[in-house]
C-alpha atoms as a PDB file:
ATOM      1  CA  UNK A   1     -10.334-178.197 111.061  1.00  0.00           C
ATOM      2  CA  UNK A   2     -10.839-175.227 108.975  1.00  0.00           C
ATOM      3  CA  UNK A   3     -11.532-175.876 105.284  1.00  0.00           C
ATOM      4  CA  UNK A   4      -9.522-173.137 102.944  1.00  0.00           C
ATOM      5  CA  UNK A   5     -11.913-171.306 100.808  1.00  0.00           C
ATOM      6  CA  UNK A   6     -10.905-170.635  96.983  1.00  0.00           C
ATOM      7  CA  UNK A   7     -10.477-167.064  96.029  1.00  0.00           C
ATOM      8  CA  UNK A   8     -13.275-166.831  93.729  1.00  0.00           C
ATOM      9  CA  UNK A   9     -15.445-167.313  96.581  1.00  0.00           C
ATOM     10  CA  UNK A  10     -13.471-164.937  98.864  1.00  0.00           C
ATOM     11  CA  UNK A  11     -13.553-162.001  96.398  1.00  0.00           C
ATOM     12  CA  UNK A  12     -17.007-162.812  96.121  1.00  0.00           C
ATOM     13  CA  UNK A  13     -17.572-162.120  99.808  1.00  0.00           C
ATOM     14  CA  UNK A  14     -15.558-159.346 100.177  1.00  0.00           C
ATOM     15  CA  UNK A  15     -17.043-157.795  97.127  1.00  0.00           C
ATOM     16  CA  UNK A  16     -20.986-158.470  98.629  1.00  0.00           C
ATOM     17  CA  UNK A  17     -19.854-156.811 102.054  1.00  0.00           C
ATOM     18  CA  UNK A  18     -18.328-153.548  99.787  1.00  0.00           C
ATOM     19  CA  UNK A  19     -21.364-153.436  98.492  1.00  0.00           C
ATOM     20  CA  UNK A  20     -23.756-153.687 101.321  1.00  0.00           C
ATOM     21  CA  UNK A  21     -21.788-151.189 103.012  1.00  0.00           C
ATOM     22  CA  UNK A  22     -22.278-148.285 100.279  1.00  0.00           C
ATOM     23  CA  UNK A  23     -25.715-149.078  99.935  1.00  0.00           C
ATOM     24  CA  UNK A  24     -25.848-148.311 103.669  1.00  0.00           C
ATOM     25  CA  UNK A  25     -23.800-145.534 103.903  1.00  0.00           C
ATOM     26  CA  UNK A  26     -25.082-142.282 104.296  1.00  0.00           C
ATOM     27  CA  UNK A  27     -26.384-140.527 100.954  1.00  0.00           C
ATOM     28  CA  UNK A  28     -26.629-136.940 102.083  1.00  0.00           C
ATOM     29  CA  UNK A  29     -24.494-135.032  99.722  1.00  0.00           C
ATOM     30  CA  UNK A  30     -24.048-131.224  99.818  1.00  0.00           C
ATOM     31  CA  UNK A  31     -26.305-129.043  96.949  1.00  0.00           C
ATOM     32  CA  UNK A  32     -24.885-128.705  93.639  1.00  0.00           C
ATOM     33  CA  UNK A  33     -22.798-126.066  92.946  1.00  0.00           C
ATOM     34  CA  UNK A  34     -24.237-123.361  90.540  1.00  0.00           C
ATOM     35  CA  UNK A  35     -22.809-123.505  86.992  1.00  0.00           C
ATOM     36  CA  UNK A  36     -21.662-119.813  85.351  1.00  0.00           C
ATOM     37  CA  UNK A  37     -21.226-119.495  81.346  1.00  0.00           C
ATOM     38  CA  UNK A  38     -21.038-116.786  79.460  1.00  0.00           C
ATOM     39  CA  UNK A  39     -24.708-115.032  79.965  1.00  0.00           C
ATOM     40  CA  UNK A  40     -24.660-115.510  83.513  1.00  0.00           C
ATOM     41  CA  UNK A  41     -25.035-112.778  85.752  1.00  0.00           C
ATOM     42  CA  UNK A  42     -25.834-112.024  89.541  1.00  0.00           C
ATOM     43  CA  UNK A  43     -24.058-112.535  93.128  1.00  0.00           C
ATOM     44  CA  UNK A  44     -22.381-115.663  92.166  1.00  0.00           C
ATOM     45  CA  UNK A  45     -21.062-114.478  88.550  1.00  0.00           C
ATOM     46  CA  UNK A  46     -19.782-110.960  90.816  1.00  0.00           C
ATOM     47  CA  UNK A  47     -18.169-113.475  93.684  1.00  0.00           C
ATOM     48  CA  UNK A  48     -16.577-115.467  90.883  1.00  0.00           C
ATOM     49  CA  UNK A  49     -15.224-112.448  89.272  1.00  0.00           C
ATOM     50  CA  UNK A  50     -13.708-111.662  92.744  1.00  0.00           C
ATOM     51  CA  UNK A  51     -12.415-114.822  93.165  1.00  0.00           C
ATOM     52  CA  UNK A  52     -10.813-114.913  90.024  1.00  0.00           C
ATOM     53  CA  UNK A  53      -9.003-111.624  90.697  1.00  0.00           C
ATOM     54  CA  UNK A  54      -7.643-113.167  94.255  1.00  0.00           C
ATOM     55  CA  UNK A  55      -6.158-116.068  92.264  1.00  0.00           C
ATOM     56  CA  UNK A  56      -4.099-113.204  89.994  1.00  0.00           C
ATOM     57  CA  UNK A  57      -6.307-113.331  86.744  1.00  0.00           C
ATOM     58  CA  UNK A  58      -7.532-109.859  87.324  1.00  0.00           C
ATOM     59  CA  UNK A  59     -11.219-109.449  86.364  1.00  0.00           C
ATOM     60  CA  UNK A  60     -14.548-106.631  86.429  1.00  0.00           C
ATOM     61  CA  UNK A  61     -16.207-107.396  89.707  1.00  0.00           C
ATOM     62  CA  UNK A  62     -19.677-106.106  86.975  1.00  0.00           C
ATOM     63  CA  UNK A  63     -21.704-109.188  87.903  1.00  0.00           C
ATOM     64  CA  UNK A  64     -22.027-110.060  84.068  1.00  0.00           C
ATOM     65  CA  UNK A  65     -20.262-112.800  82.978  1.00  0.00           C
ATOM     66  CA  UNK A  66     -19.107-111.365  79.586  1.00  0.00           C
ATOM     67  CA  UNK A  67     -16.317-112.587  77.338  1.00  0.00           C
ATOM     68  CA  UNK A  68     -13.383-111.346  79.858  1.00  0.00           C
ATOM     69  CA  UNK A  69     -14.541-113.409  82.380  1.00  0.00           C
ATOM     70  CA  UNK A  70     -14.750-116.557  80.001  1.00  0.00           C
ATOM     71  CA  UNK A  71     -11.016-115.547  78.872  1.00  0.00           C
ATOM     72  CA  UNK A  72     -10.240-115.179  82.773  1.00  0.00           C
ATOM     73  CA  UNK A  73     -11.859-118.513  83.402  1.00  0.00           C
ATOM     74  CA  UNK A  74     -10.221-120.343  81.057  1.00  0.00           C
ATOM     75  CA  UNK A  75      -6.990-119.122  82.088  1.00  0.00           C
ATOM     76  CA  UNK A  76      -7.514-119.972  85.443  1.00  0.00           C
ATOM     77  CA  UNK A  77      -8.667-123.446  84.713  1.00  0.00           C
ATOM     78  CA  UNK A  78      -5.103-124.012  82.537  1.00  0.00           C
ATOM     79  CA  UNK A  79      -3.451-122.383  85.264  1.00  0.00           C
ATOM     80  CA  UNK A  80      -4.850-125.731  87.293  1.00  0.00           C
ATOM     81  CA  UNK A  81      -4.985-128.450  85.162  1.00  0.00           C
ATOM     82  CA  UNK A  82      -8.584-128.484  84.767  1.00  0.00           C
ATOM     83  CA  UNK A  83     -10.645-128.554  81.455  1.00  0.00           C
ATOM     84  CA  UNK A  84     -10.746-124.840  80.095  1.00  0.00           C
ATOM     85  CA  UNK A  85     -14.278-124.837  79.057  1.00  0.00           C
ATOM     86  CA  UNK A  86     -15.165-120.983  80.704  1.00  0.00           C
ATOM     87  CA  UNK A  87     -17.711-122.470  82.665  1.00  0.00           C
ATOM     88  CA  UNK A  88     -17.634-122.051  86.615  1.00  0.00           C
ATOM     89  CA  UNK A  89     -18.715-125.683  87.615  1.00  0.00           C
ATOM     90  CA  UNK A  90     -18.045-127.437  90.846  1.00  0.00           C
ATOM     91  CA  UNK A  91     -14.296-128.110  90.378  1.00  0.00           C
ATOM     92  CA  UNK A  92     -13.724-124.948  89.089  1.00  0.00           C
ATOM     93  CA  UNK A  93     -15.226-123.147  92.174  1.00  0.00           C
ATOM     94  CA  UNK A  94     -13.645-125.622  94.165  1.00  0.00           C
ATOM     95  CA  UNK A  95     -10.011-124.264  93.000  1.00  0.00           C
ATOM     96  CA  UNK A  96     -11.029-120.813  92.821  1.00  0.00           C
ATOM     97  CA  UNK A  97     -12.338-120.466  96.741  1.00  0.00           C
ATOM     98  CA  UNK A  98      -9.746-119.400  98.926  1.00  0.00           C
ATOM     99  CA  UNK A  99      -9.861-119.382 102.740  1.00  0.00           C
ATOM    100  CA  UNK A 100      -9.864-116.022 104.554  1.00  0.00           C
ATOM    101  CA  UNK A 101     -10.481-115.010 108.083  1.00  0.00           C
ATOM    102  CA  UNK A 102     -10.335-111.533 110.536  1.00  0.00           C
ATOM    103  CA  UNK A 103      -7.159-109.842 109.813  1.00  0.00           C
ATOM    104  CA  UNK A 104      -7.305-110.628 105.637  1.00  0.00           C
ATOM    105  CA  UNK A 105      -7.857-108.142 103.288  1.00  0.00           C
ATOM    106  CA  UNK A 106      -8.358-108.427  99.384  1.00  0.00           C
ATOM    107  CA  UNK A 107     -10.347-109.689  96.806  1.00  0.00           C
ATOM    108  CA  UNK A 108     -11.397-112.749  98.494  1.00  0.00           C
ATOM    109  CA  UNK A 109     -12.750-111.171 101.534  1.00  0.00           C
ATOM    110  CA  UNK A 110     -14.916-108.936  98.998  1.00  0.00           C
ATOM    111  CA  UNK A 111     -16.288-112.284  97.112  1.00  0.00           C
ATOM    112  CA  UNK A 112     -17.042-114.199 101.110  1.00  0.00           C
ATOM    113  CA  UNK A 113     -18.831-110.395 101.215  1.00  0.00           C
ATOM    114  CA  UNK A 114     -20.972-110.229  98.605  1.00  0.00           C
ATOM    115  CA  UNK A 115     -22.045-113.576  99.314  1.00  0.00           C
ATOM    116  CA  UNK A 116     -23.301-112.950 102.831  1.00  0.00           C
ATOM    117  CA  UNK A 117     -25.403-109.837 101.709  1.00  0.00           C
ATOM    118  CA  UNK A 118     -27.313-112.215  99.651  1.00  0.00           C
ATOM    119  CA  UNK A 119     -28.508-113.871 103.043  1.00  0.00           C
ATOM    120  CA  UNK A 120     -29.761-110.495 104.552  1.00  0.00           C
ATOM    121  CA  UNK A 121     -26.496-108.837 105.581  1.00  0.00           C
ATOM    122  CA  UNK A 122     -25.715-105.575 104.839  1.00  0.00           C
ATOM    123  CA  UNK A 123     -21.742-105.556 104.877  1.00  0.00           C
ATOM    124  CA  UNK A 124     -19.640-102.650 102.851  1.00  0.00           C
ATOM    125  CA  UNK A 125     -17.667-105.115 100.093  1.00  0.00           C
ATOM    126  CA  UNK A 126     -14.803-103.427 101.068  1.00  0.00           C
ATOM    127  CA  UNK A 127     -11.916-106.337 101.048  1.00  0.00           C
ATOM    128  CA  UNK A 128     -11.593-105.876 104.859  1.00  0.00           C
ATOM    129  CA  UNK A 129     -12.039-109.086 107.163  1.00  0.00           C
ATOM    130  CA  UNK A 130     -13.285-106.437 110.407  1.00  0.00           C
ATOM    131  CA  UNK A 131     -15.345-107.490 112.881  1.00  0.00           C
ATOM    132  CA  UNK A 132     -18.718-106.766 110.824  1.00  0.00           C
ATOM    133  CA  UNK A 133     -17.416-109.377 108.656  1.00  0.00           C
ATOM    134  CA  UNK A 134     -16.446-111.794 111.055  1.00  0.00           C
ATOM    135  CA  UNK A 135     -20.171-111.776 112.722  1.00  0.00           C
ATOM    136  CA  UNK A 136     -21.736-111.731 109.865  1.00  0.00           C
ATOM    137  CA  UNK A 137     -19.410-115.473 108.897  1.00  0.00           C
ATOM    138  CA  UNK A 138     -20.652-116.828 112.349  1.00  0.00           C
ATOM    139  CA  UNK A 139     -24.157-115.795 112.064  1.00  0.00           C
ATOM    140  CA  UNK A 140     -24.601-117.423 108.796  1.00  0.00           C
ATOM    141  CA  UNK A 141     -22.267-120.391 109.906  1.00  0.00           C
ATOM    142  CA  UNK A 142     -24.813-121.075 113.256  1.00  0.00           C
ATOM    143  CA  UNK A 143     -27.509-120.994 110.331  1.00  0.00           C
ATOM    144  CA  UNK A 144     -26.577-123.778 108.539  1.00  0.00           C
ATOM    145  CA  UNK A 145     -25.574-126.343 111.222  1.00  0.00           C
ATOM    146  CA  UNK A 146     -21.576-125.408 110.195  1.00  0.00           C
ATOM    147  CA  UNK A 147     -18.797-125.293 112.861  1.00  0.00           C
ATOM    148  CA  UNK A 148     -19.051-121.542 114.221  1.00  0.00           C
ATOM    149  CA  UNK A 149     -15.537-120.517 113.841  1.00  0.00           C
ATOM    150  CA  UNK A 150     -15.195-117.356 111.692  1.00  0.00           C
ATOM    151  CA  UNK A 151     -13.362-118.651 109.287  1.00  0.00           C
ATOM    152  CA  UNK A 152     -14.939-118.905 105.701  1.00  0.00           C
ATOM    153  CA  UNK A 153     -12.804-122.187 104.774  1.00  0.00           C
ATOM    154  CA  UNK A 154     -13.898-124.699 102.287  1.00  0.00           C
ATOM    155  CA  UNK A 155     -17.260-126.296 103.880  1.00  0.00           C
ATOM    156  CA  UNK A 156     -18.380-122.416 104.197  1.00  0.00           C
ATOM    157  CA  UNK A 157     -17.404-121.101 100.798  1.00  0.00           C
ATOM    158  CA  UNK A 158     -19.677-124.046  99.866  1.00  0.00           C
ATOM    159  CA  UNK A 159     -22.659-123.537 101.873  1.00  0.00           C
ATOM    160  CA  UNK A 160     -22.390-119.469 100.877  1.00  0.00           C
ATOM    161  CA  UNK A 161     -22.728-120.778  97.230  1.00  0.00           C
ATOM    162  CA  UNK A 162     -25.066-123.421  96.882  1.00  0.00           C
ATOM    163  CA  UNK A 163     -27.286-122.458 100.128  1.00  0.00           C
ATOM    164  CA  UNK A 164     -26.806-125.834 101.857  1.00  0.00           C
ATOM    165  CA  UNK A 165     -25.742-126.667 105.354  1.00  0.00           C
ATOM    166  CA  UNK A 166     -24.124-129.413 107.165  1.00  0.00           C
ATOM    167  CA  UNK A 167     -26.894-131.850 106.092  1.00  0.00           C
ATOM    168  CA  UNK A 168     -26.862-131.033 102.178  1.00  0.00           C
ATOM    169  CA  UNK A 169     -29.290-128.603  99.834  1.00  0.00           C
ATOM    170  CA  UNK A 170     -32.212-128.754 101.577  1.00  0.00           C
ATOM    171  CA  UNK A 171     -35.357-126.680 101.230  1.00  0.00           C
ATOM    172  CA  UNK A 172     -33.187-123.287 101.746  1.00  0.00           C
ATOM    173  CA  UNK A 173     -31.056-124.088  98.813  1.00  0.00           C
ATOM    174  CA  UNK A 174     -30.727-121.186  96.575  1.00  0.00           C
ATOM    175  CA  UNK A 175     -30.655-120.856  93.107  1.00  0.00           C
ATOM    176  CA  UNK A 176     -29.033-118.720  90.327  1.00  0.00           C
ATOM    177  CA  UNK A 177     -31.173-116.817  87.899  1.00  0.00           C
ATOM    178  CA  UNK A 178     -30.220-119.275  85.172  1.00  0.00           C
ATOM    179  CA  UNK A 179     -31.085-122.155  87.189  1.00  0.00           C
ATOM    180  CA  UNK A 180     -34.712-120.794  88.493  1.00  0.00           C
ATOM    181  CA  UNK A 181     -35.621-119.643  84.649  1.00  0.00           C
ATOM    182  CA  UNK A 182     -34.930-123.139  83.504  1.00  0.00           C
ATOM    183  CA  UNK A 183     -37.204-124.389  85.848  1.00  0.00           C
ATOM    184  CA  UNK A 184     -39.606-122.081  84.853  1.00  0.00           C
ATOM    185  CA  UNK A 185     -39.241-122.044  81.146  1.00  0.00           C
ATOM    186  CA  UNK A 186     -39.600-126.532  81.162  1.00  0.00           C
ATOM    187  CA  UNK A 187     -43.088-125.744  83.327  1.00  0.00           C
ATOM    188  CA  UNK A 188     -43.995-122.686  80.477  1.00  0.00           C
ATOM    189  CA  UNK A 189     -44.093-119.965  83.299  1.00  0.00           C
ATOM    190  CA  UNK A 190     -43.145-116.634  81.809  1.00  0.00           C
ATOM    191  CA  UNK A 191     -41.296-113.477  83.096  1.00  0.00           C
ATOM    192  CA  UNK A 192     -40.043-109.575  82.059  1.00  0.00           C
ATOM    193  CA  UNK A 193     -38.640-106.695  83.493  1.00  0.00           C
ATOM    194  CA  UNK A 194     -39.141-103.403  82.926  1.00  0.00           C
ATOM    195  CA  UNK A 195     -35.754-102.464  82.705  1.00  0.00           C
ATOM    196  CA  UNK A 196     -35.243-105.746  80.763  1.00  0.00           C
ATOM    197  CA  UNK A 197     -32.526-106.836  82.888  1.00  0.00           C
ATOM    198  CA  UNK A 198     -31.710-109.621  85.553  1.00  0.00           C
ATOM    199  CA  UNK A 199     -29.610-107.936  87.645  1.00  0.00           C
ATOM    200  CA  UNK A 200     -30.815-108.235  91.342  1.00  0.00           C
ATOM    201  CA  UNK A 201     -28.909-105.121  92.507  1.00  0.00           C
ATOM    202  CA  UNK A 202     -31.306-103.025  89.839  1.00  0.00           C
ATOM    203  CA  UNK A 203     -34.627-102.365  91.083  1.00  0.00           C
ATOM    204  CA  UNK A 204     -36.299-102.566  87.720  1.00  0.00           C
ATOM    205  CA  UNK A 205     -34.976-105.716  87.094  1.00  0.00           C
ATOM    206  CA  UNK A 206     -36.535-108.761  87.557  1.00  0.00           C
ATOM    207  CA  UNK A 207     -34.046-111.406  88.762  1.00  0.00           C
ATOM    208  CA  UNK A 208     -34.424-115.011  89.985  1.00  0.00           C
ATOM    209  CA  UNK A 209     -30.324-115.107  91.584  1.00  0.00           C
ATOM    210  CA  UNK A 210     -30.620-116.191  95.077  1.00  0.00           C
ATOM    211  CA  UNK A 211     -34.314-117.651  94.795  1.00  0.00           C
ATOM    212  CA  UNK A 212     -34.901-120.394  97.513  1.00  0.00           C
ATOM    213  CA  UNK A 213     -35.332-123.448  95.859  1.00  0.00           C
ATOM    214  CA  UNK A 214     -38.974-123.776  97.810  1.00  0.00           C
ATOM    215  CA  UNK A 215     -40.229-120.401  96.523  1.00  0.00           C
ATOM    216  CA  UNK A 216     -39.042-121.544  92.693  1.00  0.00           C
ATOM    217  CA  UNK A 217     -40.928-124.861  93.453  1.00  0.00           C
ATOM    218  CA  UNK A 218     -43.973-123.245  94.702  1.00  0.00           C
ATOM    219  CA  UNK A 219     -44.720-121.474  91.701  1.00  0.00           C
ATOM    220  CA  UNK A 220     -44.476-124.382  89.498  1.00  0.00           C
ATOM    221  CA  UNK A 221     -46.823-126.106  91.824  1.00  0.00           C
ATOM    222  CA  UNK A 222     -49.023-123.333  91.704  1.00  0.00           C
ATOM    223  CA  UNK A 223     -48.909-123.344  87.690  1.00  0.00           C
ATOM    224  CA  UNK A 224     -49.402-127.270  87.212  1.00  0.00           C
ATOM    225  CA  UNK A 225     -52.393-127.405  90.119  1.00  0.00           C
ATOM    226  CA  UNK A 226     -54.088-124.193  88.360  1.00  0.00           C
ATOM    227  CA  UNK A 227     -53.394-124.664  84.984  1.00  0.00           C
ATOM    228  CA  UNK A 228     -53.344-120.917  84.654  1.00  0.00           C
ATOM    229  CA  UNK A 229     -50.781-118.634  82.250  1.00  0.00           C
ATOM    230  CA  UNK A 230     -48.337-117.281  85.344  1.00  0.00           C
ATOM    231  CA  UNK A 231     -46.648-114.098  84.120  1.00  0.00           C
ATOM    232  CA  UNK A 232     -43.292-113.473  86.577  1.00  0.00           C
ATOM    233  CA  UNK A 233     -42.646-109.710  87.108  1.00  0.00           C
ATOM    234  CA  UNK A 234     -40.673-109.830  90.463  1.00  0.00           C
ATOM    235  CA  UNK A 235     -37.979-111.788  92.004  1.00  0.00           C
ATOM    236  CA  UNK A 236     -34.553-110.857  94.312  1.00  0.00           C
ATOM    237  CA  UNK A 237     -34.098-107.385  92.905  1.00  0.00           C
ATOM    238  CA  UNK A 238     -33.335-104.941  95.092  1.00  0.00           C
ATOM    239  CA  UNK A 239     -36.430-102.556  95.591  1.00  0.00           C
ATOM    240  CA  UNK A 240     -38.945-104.350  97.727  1.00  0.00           C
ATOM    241  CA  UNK A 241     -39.673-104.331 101.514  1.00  0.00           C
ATOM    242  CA  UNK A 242     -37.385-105.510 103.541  1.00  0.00           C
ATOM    243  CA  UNK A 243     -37.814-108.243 106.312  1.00  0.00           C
ATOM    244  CA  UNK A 244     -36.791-112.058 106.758  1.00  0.00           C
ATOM    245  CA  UNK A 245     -39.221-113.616 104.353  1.00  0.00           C
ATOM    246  CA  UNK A 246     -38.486-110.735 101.723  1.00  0.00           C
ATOM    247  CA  UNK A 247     -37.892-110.469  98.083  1.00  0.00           C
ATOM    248  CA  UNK A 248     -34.265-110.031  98.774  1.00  0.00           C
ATOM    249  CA  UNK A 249     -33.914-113.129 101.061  1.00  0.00           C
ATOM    250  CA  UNK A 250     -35.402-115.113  98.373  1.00  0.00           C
ATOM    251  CA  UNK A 251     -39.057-116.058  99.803  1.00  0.00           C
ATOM    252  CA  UNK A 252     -41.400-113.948  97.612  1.00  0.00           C
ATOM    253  CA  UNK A 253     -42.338-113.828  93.593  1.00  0.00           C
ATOM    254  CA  UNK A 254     -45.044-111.123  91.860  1.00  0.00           C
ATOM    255  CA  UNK A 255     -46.601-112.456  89.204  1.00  0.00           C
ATOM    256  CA  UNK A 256     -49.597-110.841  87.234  1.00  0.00           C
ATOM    257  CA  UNK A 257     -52.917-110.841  87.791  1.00  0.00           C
ATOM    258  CA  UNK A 258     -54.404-112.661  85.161  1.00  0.00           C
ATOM    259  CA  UNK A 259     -58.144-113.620  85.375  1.00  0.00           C
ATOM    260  CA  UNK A 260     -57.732-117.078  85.279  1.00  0.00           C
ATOM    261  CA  UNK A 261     -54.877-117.460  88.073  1.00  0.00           C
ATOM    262  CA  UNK A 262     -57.018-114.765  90.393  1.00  0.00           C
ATOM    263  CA  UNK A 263     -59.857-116.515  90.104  1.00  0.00           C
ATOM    264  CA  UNK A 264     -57.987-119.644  90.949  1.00  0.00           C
ATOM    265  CA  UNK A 265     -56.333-118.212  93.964  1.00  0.00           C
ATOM    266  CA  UNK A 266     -59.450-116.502  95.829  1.00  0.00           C
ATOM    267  CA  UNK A 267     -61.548-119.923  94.823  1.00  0.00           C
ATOM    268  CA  UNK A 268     -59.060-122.422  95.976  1.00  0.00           C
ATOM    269  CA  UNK A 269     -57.641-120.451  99.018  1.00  0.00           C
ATOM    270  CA  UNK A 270     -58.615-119.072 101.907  1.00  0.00           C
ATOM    271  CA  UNK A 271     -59.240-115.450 102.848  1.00  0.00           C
ATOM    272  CA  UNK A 272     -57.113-114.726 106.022  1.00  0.00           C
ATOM    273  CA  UNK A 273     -57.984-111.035 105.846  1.00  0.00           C
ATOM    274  CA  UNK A 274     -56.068-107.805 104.891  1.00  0.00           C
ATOM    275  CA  UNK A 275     -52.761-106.736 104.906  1.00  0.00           C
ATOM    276  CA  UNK A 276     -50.983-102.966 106.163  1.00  0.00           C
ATOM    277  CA  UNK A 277     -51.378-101.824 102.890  1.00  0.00           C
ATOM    278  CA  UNK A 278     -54.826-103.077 102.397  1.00  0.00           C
ATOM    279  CA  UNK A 279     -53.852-105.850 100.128  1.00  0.00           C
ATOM    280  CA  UNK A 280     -56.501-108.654 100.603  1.00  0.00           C
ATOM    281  CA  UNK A 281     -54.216-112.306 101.517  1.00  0.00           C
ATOM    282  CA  UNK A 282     -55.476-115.721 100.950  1.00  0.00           C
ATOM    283  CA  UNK A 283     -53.317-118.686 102.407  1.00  0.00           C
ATOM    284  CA  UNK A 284     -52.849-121.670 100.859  1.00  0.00           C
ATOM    285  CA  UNK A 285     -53.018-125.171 103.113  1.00  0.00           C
ATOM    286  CA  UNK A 286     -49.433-125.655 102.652  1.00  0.00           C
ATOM    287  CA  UNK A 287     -49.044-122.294 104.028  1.00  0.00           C
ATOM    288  CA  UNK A 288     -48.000-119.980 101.648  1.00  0.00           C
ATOM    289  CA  UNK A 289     -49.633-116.849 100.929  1.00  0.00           C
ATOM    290  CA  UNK A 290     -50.522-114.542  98.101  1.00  0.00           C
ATOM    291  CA  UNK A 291     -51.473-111.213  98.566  1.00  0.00           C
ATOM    292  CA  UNK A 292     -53.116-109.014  95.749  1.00  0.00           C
ATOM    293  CA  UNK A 293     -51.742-105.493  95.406  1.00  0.00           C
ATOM    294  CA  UNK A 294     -52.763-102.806  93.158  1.00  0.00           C
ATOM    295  CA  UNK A 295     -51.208-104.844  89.757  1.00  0.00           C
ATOM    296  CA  UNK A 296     -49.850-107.779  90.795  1.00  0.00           C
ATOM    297  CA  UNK A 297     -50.074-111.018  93.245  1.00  0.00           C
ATOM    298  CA  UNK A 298     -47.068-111.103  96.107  1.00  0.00           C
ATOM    299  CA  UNK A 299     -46.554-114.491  96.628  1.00  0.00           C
ATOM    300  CA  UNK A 300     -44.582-115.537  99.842  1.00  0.00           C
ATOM    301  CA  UNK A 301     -43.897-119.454  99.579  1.00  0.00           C
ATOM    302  CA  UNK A 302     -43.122-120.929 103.296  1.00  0.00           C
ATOM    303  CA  UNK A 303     -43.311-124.479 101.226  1.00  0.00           C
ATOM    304  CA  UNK A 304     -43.047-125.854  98.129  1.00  0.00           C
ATOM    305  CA  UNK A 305     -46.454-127.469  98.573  1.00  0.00           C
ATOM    306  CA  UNK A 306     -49.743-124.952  97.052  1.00  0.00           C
END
C-alpha cells in the first residue's frame, strides 16, 4: 500500500526536477544583437534605416544614425508597443526584420543586401530579390550551419546581424564600430582617421563595423601581453586588398609602428619571411600574423590568442 505524500513535499520534488532540468539544458544562445543610438553609424545603422522605411516610417538609408532616425525609431517602437527609447536593441530589431525571398522587391530586400556585402558579397542594393540575391542568401546560410533555403526569415535576419550561426556567436561574431571601440577604449588602445570619420564605405575612414570579434580580441591580447601604446589607423573601410581574410571581411587591423610595440613584435615572434610587397611577416604561436609595411603593422588575427 502506497503511502500519500503531502504537497509540500510534492512541490518540492517537482520543483528539484524543474530545476535539474534547466541546469541541464542546453545554454547555447544566439550572439547579442548590436545596439544603435543616436551616434551610431555603419552597415547595421544603414540596414536599420532600410528596415525602418519597409515598416512605413520612411527614413535616409545615410548610414548615420542622426536625429531622424531616433524620431523614426521611436515611432516605430510606439507603433509596436515597445519602449520608445530610439535605441535599436534586440526587440526592436526583432519587430523591425521582415521576411523576404526571390520574387520581393523593396526596402527590405535592400537592408537583407547590404547586410550580405558585409560578408564579402558584392550585390547592387537595388531592392530586387534576383537570383544574385538569392545565392548570395544560400551561400551565407550554408556558412553558418542555417537551413539553406533562400529565404532570409527570422533565424537569418539574425545571423546577418549579429554574425552567429546555428550554434550561437562564436568566434566569427561581428561587431559594430561602437561595440569594438568600447572594447578598445576599457583596454586604453587608441585610434584616428584621416578623414576623421567611421564610415566603412569611406576609404579614409577608419571604421571598426563588421570587425570579427577574434580580430577585436586579438589586439587587446596583443596590448595587455606587450604592454605597448597600440595606435589603431585601419579597420573595415573600404580601400584595402581584397581577399577572404581582408580588411573588409573583418580579419585585419593597422596599427602604428611605435618603437616599443615593433620591438615587441620582431622579439616575441617569429620571422616567417617576406611578403609580395616586400613587407617582412612575423607569426605569432597562436597564428596570427603581422606584417610591417612602409608606416604601419597589418595585423591579420586567425585567433584571438597572440
Amino acid at each position: 500500500m502506497h503511502r500519500r505524500r503531502s504537497l509540500p513535499a510534492v512541490v518540492a520534488t517537482v520543483l528539484s526536477a524543474l530545476l535539474v532540468t534547466l541546469l541541464s539544458a542546453p545554454t547555447a544562445q544566439a550572439a547579442d544583437w548590436p545596439v544603435l543610438s543616436s551616434g551610431s553609424t555603419g552597415a547595421d545603422v544603414t540596414t536599420a534605416q532600410h528596415l525602418l522605411t519597409a515598416r512605413g516610417h520612411s527614413t535616409s538609408a545615410d548610414g548615420i544614425f542622426g536625429s531622424d532616425t531616433t524620431s523614426k525609431t521611436k515611432a516605430f517602437q510606439r507603433s509596436k508597443g515597445l519602449t520608445a527609447d530610439g535605441y535599436v536593441g534586440s526587440q526592436t530589431w526583432s519587430a523591425l526584420v521582415v521576411t523576404v525571398r526571390s520574387g520581393s522587391d523593396g526596402s527590405a530586400v535592400k537592408a537583407a543586401q547590404v547586410q550580405l556585402n558585409t560578408y564579402g558579397h558584392q550585390l547592387a542594393v537595388d531592392g530586387v530579390f534576383g537570383s544574385g540575391t538569392a545565392g548570395a542568401v544560400r551561400s551565407f546560410q550554408k556558412s553558418k550551419g542555417l537551413s539553406v533555403d533562400g529565404v532570409v526569415g527570422p533565424n537569418t535576419w539574425r545571423a546577418l546581424i549579429t554574425g552567429s550561426g546555428s550554434g550561437g556567436g562564436g568566434d566569427g561574431s561581428k561587431l559594430t564600430h561602437s561595440q569594438a571601440t568600447s572594447m578598445f577604449r576599457s583596454a586604453g588602445i587608441n585610434w584616428s582617421s584621416s578623414g576623421n570619420c567611421s564610415n566603412r564605405n569611406v576609404s579614409t575612414c577608419t571604421s571598426f563595423d563588421q570587425l570579427r570579434r577574434t580580430s577585436a580580441e586579438g589586439i587587446v591580447t596583443l596590448k595587455r601581453a606587450s604592454g605597448c601604446s597600440i595606435h589603431l589607423t585601419g579597420g573595415t573601410e573600404t580601400g584595402h586588398a581584397s581577399g577572404t581574410y581582408s580588411h573588409w571581411n573583418g580579419y585585419k587591423l593597422d596599427f602604428a609602428t611605435y618603437g616599443c610595440i615593433s620591438n615587441y613584435i620582431t622579439g616575441n615572434f617569429s620571422f616567417i619571411g617576406y611578403r609580395g610587397d616586400g613587407a617582412a611577416q612575423y607569426k605569432a604561436a597562436s597564428g596570427n600574423i603581422y606584417a610591417r609595411e612602409s608606416n604601419h603593422w597589418d595585423a591579420t588575427f586567425h585567433s584571438c590568442g597572440c
